[in-house]
Protein backbone atom coordinates (compact mmCIF):
# COMPACT_ATOMS: atom_id res chain seq x y z
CA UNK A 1 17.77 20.68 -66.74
CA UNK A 2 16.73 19.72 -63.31
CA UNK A 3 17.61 16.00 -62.26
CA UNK A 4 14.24 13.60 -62.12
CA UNK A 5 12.93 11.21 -60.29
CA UNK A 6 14.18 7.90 -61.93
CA UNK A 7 11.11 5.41 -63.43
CA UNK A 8 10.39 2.06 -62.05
CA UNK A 9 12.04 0.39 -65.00
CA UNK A 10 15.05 1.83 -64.62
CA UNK A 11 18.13 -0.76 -63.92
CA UNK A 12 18.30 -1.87 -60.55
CA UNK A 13 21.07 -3.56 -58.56
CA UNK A 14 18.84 -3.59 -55.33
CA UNK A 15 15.27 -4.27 -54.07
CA UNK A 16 15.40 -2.95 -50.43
CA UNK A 17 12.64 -5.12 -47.80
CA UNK A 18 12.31 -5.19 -44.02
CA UNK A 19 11.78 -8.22 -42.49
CA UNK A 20 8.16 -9.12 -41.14
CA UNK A 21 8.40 -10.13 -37.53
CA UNK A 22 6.09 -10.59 -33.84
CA UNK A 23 7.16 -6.67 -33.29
CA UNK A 24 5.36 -5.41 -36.80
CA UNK A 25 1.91 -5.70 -38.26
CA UNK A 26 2.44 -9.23 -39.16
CA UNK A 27 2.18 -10.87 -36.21
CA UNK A 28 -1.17 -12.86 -36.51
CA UNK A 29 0.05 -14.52 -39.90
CA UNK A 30 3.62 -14.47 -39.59
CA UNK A 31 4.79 -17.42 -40.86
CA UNK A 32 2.57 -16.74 -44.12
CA UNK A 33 3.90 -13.72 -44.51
CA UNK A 34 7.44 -14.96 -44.18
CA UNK A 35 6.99 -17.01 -46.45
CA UNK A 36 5.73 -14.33 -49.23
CA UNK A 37 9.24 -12.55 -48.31
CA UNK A 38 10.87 -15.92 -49.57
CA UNK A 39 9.29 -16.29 -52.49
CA UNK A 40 9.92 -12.40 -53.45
CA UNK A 41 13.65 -12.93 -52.63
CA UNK A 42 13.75 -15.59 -54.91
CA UNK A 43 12.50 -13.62 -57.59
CA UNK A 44 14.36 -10.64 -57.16
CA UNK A 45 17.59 -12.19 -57.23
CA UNK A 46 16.54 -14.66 -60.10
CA UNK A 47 16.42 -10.97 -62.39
CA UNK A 48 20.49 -10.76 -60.95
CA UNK A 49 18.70 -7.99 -58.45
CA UNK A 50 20.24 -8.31 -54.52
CA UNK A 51 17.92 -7.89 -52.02
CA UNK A 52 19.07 -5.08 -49.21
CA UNK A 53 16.81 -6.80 -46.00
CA UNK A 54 16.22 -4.52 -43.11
CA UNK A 55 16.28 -7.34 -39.88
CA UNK A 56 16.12 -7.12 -36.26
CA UNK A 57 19.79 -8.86 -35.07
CA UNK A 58 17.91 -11.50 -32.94
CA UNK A 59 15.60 -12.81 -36.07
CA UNK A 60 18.83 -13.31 -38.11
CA UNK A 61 18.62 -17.15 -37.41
CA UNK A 62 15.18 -17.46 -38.51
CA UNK A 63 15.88 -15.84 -42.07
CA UNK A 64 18.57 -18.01 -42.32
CA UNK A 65 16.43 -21.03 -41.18
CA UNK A 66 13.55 -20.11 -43.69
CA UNK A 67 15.43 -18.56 -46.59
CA UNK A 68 19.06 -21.20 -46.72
CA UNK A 69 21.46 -19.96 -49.12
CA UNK A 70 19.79 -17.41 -51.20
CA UNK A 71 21.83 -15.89 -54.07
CA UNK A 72 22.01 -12.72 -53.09
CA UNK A 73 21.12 -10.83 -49.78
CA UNK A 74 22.71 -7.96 -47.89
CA UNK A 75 21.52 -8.68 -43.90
CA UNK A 76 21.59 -5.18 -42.56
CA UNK A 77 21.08 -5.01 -38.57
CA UNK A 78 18.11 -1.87 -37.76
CA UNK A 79 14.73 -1.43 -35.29
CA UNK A 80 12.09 -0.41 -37.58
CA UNK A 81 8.37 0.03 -36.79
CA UNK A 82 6.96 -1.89 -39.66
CA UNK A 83 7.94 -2.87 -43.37
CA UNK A 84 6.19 -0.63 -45.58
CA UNK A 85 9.44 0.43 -47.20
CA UNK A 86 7.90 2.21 -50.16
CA UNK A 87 6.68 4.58 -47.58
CA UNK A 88 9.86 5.65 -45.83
CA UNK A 89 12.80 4.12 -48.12
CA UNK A 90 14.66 6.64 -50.27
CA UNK A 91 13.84 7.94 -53.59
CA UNK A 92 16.38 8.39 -56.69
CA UNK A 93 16.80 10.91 -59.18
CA UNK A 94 18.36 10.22 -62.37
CA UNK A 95 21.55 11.68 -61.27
CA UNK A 96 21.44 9.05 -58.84
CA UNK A 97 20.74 11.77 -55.96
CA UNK A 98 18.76 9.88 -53.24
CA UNK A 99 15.58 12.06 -51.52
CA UNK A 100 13.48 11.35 -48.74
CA UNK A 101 10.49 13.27 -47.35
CA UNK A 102 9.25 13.21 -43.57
CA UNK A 103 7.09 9.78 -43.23
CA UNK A 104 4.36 10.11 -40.54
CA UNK A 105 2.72 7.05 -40.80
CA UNK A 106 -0.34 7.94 -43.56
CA UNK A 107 -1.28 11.39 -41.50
CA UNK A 108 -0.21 10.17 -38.32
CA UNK A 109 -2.56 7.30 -38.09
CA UNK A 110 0.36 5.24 -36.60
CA UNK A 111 3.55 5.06 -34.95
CA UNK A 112 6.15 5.80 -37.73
CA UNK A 113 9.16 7.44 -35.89
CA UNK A 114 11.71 4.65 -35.99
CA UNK A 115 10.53 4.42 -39.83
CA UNK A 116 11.18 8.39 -40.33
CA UNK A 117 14.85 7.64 -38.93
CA UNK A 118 16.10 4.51 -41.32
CA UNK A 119 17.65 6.26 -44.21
CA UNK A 120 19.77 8.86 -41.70
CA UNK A 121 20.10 6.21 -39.84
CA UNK A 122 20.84 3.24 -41.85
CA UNK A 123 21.85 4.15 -45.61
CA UNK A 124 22.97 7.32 -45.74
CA UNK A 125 26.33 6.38 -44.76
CA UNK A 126 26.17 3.97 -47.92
CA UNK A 127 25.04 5.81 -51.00
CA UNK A 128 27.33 7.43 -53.32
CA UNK A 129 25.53 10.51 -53.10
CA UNK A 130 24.62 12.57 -49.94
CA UNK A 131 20.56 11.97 -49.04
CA UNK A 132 18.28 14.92 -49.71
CA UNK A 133 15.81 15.70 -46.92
CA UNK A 134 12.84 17.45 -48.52
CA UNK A 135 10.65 19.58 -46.00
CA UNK A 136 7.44 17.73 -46.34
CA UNK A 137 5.72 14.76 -45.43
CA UNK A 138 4.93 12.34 -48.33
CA UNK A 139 4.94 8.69 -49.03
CA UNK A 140 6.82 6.77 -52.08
CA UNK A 141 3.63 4.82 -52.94
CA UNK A 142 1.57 8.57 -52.97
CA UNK A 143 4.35 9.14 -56.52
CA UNK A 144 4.26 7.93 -59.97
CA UNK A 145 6.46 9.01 -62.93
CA UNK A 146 6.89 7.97 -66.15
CA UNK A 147 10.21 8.45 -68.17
CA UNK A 148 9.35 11.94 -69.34
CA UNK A 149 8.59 13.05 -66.20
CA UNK A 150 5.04 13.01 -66.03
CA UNK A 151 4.30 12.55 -62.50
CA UNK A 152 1.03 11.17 -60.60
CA UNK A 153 -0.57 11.47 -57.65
CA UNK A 154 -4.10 11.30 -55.96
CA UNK A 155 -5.97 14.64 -53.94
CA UNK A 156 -7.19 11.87 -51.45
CA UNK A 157 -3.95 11.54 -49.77
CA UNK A 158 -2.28 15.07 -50.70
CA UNK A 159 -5.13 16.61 -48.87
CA UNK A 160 -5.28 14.62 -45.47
CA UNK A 161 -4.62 17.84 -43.34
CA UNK A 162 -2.55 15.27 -41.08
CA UNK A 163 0.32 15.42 -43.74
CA UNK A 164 0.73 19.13 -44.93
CA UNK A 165 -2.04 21.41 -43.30
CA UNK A 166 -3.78 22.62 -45.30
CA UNK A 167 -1.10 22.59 -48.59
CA UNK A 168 -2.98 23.51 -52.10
CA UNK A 169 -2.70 21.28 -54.55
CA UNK A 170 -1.01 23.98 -56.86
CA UNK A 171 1.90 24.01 -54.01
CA UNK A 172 1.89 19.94 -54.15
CA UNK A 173 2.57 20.19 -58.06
CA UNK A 174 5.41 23.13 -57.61
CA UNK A 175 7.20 21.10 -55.36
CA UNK A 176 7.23 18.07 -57.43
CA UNK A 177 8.66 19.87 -60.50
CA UNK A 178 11.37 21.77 -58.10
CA UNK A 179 12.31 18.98 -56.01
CA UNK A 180 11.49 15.41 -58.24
CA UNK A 181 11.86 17.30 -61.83
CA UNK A 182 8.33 16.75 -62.63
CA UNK A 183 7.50 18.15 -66.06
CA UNK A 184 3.68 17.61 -65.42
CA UNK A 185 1.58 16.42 -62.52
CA UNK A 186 -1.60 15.05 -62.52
CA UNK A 187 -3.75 14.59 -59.12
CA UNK A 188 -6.14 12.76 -59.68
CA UNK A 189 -9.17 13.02 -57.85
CA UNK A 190 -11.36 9.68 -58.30
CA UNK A 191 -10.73 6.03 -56.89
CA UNK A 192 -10.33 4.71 -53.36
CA UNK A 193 -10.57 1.18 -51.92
CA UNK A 194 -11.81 0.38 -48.87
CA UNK A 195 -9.60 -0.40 -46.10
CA UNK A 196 -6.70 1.77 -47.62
CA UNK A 197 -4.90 3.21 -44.65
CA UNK A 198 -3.08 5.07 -47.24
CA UNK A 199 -5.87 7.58 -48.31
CA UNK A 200 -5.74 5.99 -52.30
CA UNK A 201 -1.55 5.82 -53.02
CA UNK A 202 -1.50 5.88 -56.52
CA UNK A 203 0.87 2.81 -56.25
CA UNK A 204 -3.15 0.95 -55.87
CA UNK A 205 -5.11 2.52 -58.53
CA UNK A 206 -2.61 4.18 -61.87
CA UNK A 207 0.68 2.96 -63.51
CA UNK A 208 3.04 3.49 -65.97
CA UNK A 209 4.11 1.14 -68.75
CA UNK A 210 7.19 1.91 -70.33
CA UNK A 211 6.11 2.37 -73.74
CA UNK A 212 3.24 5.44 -72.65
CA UNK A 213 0.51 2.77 -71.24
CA UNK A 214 -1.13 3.14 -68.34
CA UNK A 215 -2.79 0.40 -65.99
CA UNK A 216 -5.47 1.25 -63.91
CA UNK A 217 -7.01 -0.90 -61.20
CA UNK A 218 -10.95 -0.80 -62.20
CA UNK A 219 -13.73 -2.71 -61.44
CA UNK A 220 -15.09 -3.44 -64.63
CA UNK A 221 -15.92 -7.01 -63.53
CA UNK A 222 -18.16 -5.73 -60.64
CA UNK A 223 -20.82 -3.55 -61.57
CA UNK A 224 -22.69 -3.60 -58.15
CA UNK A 225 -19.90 -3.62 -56.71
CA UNK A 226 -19.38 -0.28 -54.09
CA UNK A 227 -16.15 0.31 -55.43
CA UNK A 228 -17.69 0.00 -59.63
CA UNK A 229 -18.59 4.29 -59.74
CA UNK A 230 -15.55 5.56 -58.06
CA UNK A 231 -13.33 3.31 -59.97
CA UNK A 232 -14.96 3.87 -63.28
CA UNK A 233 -14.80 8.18 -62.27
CA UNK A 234 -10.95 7.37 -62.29
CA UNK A 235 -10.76 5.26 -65.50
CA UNK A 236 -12.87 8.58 -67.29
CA UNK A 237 -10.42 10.73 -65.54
CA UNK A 238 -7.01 9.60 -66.42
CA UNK A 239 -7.97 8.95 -70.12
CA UNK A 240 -9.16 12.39 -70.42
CA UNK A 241 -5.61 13.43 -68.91
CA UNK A 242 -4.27 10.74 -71.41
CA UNK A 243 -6.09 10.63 -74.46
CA UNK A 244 -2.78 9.57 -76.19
CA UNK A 245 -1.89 6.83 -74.12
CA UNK A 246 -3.23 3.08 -74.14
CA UNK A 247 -4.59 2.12 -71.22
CA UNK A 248 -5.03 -1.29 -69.85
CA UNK A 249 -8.28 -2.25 -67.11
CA UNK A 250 -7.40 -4.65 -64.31
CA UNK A 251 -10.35 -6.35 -62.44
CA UNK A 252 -10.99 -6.07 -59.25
CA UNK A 253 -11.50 -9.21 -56.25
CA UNK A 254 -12.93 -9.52 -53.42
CA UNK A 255 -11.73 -10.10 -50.49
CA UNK A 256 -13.12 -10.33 -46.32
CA UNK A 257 -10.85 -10.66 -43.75
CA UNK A 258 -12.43 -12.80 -41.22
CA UNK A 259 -13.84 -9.64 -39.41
CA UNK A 260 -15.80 -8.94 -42.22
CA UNK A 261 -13.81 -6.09 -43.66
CA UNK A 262 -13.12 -5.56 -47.05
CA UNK A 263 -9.86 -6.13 -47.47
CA UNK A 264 -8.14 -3.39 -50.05
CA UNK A 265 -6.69 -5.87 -52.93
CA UNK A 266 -4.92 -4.51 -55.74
CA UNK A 267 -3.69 -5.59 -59.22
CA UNK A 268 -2.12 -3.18 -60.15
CA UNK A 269 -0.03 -2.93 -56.84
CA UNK A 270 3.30 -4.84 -58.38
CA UNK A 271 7.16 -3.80 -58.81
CA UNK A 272 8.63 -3.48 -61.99
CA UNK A 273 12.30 -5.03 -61.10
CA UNK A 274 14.35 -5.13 -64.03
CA UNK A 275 13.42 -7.56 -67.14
CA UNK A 276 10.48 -9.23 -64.76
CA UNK A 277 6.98 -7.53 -63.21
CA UNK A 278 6.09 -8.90 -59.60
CA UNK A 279 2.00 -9.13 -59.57
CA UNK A 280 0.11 -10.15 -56.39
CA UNK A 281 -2.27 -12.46 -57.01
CA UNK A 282 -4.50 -13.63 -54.10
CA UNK A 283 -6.03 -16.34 -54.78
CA UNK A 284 -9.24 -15.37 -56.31
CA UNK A 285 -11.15 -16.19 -59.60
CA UNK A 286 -9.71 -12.73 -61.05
CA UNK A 287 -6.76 -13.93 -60.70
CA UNK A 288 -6.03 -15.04 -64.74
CA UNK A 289 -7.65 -12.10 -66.10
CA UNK A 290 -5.21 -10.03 -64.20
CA UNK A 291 -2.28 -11.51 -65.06
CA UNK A 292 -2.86 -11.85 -68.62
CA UNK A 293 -3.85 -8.41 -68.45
CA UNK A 294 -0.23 -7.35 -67.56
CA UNK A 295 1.23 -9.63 -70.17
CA UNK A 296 -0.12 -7.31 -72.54
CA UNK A 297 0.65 -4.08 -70.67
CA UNK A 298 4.36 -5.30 -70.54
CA UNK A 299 5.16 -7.27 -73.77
CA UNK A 300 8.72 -7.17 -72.83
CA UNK A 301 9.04 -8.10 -69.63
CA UNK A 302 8.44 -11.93 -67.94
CA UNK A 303 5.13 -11.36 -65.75
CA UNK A 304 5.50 -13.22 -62.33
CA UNK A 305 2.24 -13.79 -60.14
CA UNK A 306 3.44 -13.13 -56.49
CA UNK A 307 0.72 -14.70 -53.74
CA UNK A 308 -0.13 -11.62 -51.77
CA UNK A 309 -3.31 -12.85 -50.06
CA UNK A 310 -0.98 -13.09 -46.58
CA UNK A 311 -0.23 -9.48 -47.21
CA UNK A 312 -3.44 -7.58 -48.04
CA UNK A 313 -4.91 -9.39 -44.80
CA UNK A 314 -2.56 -6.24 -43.24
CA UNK A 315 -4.21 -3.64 -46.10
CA UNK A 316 -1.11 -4.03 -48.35
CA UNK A 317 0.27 -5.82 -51.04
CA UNK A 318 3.52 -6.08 -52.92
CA UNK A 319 4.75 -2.68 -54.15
CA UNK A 320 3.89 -1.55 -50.82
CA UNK A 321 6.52 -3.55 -48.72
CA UNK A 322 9.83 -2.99 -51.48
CA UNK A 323 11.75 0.02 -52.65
CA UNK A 324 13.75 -0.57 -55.65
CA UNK A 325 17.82 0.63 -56.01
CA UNK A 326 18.87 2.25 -59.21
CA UNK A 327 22.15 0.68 -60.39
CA UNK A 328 25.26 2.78 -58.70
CA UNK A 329 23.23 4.12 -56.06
CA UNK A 330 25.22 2.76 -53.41
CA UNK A 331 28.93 2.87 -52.82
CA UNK A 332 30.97 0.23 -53.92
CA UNK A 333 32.04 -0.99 -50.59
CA UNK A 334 28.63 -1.87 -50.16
CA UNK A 335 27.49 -3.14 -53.14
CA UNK A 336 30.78 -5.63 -54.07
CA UNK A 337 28.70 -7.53 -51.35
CA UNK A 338 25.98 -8.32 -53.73
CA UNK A 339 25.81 -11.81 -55.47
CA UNK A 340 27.68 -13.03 -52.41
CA UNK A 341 25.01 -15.24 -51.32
CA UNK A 342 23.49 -14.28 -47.41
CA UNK A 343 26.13 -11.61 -46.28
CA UNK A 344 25.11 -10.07 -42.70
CA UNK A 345 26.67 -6.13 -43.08
C-alpha cells in the first residue's frame, strides 16, 4: 500500500509559523498582527503542541518582548519572504515521510523564492526522514484529505497556467494518488471569494471532519450577496460527490478593507491541532453562527474562536499562516527542545 498524506487530526507535536515583520506583508498592521501570533501560540501550546517559529535573528527581542515566557517555542533563525507557511512548509505522509512541491507564489503573482528554499534550507537537516521534492508546483492550502484518503482540491487553482502549463486535471489526480496516496480526488469546480490571491485553496471553501463530515464555507446568510450562486454551485457539488456524508453550512461576512475591497473572509479557514479547532472569527455579526456551527461539526474537540480580522486585511486567515507537525516527524535532537519554554535553535 502506498504511504498517504496524513489528515489534519492526526497527533501533532508541532505547529510550524513564521514570524510577521516590517519585511513581509504585514507591515501596515503589524502590531495587530503580532498580536494574533500571540494569541495562536498560546493556544497551540495550551493543546501540549510546540510551536516551531520561523524569525528573522534581529526581531528575536521583540518576540521575546511581546510573547514573555511562552510554554513552548522552538526560535529558529531564517530570511523568508512572507508567512504563508501552509503554502511552502512540508507535507507528511503517514509513514512520516515529509514532501514538498515547488511554491511559486500562487502562479507567480509574487516573490516566493526565499519561501521555495526553507525546507532544504531550514528543516531538512531536522526530520527523521529525508524530504521528498515532488516535480510540481502546488500549495498545501490547494490539498485536502480525509483519513481514507479521499483527497480535495479546486480546478480554479490547478488550472492557473502560471503553476503547471497547461497540466489536465486527469494528470493532477494521477499524481496525487502516486505521490500523496490519494485513493480518490475530487476537483471541484464551483466557489471563489473575492480577493483570493490563491485562485479558491480548498483550505477557504471544503473540509473534513473526522467522523465523514464535511464543512463548507457558503453563503446561505446572503442571498444577494455576489458570492450567494457560486457558493451555493459548490454546496450542490460536493454533496453530489458526497451523498453519504453530513455536511455542515458556514455563513459567510462581510468585510471592506478601507480601499473598498472585499476582503476574502473565511470560516471554514481554521487548523485542526490536536484535541482543539482554531476558528477565525473577525469580528462580525456571523460570528456566533459560525462558531456554533463547528461545535457541531466537531463534537469532540474544544472549538476556539481565533480573531483573524488583522489577518484577512492581507487576504488570509488562520490555516493559511500554520503548518501542522505529525508526532515523530522531527529528530529527537530537535524535538527534546519542546516544552522547554522560548528555546532559540
Amino acid at each position: 500500500m502506498k504511504h498517504r498524506l496524513l489528515p489534519e487530526w492526526a497527533a501533532q507535536e508541532a505547529v510550524i509559523l513564521a514570524w510577521p515583520d516590517e519585511q513581509t506583508d504585514w507591515a501596515p498592521w503589524l502590531s495587530q498582527v503580532e498580536q494574533v501570533y500571540v494569541n495562536l501560540i498560546q493556544h497551540i501550546n495550551a493543546e501540549n503542541c510546540a510551536v516551531v517559529l520561523l524569525i528573522r535573528p534581529e526581531k528575536i527581542p521583540r518576540f521575546h518582548q511581546l510573547a514573555g515566557d511562552a510554554a513552548s517555542v522552538l526560535l529558529v533563525k531564517a530570511d523568508y519572504n512572507d508567512t504563508w507557511l501552509r503554502d511552502y512548509g512540508f507535507l507528511t505522509l503517514d509513514d512520516l515521510t515529509p514532501v514538498e512541491y515547488t511554491f511559486n507564489g500562487w502562479g507567480n503573482k509574487f516573490d516566493a523564492s526565499k519561501d521555495n528554499q526553507i525546507n532544504q534550507r531550514i528543516f531538512a537537516a531536522h526530520l527523521n526522514k529525508p524530504l521528498q521534492t515532488i516535480d510540481m508546483v502546488c500549495e498545501g492550502g490547494a490539498l485536502e484529505i480525509d483519513a481514507e484518503g479521499h483527497l480535495l482540491s479546486t480546478s480554479l487553482c490547478l488550472q492557473n497556467p502560471e503553476r503547471n502549463g497547461e497540466m489536465p486535471l486527469a494528470i493532477y489526480k494521477q499524481r496525487f494518488m502516486e505521490f500523496l496516496g490519494a485513493t480518490k480526488v475530487s476537483i471541484y469546480e464551483n466557489g471563489h471569494l473575492e480577493g483570493d490571491d490563491t485562485d479558491g485553496h480548498i483550505d477557504t471553501l471544503v473540509r473534513f471532519t473526522p467522523d465523514k463530515g464535511l464543512v463548507i464555507q457558503s453563503c446561505y446568510n446572503r442571498p444577494q450577496d455576489d458570492h450567494f450562486a457560486g457558493l451555493q454551485a459548490l454546496v450542490e457539488e460536493v454533496r453530489a460527490d458526497r451523498p453519504d456524508c453530513q455536511i455542515f453550512e458556514l455563513p459567510l461576512p462581510e468585510i471592506f478593507n478601507q480601499d473598498g475591497e472585499r476582503l476574502p473572509a473565511s470560516y471554514a479557514n481554521y487548523l485542526i491541532n490536536n484535541g482543539q479547532v482554531l476558528c477565525p472569527v473577525y469580528q462580525q455579526p456571523e460570528d456566533d453562527e459560525a462558531i456554533a456551527v463547528m461545535q457541531k461539526a466537531y463534537p469532540n474537540h474544544r472549538i476556539v474562536a481565533v480573531n483573524c480580522l488583522p489577518l484577512v486585511q492581507q487576504f488570509g486567515s488562520l490555516h493559511c499562516i500554520s503548518m501542522q507537525v505529525p508526532v515523530g516527524t522531527f529528530k529527537p535532537a530537535f524535538s527534546d527542545q519542546f516544552g522547554r519554554g522560548v528555546i532559540e535553535l
